[in-house]
Protein backbone atom coordinates (compact mmCIF):
# COMPACT_ATOMS: atom_id res chain seq x y z
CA UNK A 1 91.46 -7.76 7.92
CA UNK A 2 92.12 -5.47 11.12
CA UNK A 3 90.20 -2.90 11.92
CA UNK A 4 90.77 -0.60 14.91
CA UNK A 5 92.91 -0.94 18.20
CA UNK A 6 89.79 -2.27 20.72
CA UNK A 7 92.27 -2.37 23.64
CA UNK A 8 95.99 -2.68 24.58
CA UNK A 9 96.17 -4.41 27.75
CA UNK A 10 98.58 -4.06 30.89
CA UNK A 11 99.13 -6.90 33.28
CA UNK A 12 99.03 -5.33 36.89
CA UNK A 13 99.99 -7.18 40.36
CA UNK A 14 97.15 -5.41 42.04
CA UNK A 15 94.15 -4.54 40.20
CA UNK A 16 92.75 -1.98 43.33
CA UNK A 17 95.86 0.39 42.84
CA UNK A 18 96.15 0.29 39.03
CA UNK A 19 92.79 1.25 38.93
CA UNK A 20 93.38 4.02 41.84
CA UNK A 21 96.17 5.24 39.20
CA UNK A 22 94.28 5.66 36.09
CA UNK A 23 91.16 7.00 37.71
CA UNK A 24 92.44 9.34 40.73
CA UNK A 25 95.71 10.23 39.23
CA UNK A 26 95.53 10.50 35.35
CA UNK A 27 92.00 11.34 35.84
CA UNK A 28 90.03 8.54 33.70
CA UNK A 29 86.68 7.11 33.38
CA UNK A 30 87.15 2.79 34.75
CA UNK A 31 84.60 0.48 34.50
CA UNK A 32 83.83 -1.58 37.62
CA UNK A 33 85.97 -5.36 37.99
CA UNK A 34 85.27 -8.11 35.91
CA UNK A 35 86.25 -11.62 36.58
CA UNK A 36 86.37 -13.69 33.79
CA UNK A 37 87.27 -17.17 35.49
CA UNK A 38 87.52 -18.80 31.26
CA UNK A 39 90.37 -16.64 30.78
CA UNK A 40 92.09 -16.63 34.42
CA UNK A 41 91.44 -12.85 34.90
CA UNK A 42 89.79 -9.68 36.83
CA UNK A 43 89.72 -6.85 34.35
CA UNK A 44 89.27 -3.26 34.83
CA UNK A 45 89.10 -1.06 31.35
CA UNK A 46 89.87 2.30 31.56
CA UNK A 47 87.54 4.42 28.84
CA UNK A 48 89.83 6.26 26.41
CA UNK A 49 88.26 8.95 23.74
CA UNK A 50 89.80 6.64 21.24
CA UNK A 51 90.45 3.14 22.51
CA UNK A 52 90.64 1.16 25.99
CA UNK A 53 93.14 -0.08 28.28
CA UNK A 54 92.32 -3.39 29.80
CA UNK A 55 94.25 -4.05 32.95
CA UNK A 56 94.26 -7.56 33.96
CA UNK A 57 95.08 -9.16 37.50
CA UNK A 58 95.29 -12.72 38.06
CA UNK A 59 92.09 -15.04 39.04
CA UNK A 60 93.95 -17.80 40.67
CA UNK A 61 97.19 -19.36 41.16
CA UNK A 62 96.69 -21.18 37.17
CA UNK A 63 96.29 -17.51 35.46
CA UNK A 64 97.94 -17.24 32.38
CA UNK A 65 98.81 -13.59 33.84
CA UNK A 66 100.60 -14.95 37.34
CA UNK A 67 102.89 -16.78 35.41
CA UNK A 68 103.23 -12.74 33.39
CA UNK A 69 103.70 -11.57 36.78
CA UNK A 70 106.42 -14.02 37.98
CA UNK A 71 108.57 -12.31 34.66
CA UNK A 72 107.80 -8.72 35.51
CA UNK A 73 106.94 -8.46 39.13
CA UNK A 74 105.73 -4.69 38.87
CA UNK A 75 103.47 -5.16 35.87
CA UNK A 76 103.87 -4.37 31.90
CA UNK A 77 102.14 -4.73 28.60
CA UNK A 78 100.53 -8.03 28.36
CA UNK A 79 99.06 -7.98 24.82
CA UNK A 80 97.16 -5.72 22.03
CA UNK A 81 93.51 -6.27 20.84
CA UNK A 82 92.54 -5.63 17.23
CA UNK A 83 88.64 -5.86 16.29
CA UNK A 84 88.07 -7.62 13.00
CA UNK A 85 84.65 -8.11 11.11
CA UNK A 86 84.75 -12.23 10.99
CA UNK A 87 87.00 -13.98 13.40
CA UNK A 88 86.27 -16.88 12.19
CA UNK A 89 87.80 -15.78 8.56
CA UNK A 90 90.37 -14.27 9.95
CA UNK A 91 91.37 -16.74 11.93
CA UNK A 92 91.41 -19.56 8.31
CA UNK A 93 93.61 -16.58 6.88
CA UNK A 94 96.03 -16.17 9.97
CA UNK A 95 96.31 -20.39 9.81
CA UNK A 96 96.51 -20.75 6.66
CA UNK A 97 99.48 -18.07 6.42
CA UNK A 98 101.06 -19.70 9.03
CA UNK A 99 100.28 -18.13 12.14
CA UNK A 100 99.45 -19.90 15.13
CA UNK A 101 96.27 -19.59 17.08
CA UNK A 102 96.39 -20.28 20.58
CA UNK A 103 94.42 -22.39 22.40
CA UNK A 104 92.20 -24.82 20.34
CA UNK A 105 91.80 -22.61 17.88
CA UNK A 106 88.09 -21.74 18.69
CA UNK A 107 87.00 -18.66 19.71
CA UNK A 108 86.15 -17.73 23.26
CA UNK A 109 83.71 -15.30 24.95
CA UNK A 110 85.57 -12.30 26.07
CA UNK A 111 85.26 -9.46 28.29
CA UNK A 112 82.66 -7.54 25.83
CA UNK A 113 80.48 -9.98 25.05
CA UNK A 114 81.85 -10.54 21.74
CA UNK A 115 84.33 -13.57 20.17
CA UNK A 116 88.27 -13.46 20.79
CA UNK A 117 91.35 -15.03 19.80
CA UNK A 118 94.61 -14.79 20.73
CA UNK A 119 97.30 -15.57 18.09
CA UNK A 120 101.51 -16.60 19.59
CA UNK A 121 103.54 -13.59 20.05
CA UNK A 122 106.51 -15.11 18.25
CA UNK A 123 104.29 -14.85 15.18
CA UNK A 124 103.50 -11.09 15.89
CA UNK A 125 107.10 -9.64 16.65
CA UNK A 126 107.24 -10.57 19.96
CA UNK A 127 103.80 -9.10 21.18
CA UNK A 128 100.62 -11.29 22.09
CA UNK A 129 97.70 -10.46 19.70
CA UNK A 130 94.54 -11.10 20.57
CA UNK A 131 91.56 -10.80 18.25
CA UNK A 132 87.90 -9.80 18.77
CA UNK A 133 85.08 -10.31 16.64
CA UNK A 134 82.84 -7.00 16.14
């Protein structure tokens, strides 16, 4: 059902430096901000030869990520992003193994374009997993 890591993403408390960090001091390519007001987020993804990091600041006081923040006041992974081929599919399997989607269980538009879910961490070992459609 997975396919490759798409992203692994890092909750930041201010988007300007994190993206200062990974472009002036370790050197990477960034993409420009993004806000994506559905999900309560500005993202920044900085261009890996073999995957992305997504680093996410809060949009707003009601951002799933300020309430990250107000646990880890510098920062710190926030989730990991798998691509699969059918989200909806894999999203059946996932429920009907047990795992719970979050949200209501329909897909969203995400950063890329493209179809994501995110599935409860205390399914996944702790960690957030969020899903996107290829």
């Amino acid at each position: 059902m997975l396919g490759r890591v798409n992203h692994i993403a890092i909750a930041v408390p201010d988007l300007g430096t994190a993206t200062t960090t990974y472009r002036d001091t370790l050197g990477a390519r960034v993409s420009q901000a993004q806000a994506l007001p559905e999900h309560g987020v500005t993202v920044v993804f900085v261009e890996l030869p073999n995957t992305k990091v997504e680093l996410l600041e809060p949009l707003g006081a009601d951002s799933p990520i300020a309430a990250f923040l107000e646990k880890n006041p510098s920062g710190g992974m926030h989730h990991i992003c798998y691509e699969v081929d059918d989200i909806i599919a894999a999203r059946d399997t996932l429920k009907a193994a047990g795992a719970r989607v979050l949200g209501d269980g329909n897909p969203k538009t995400g950063a890329h374009g493209k179809p994501v879910l995110f599935l409860h961490p205390k399914d996944f070992n702790g960690t957030l997993v969020e899903l996107e459609q290829l």
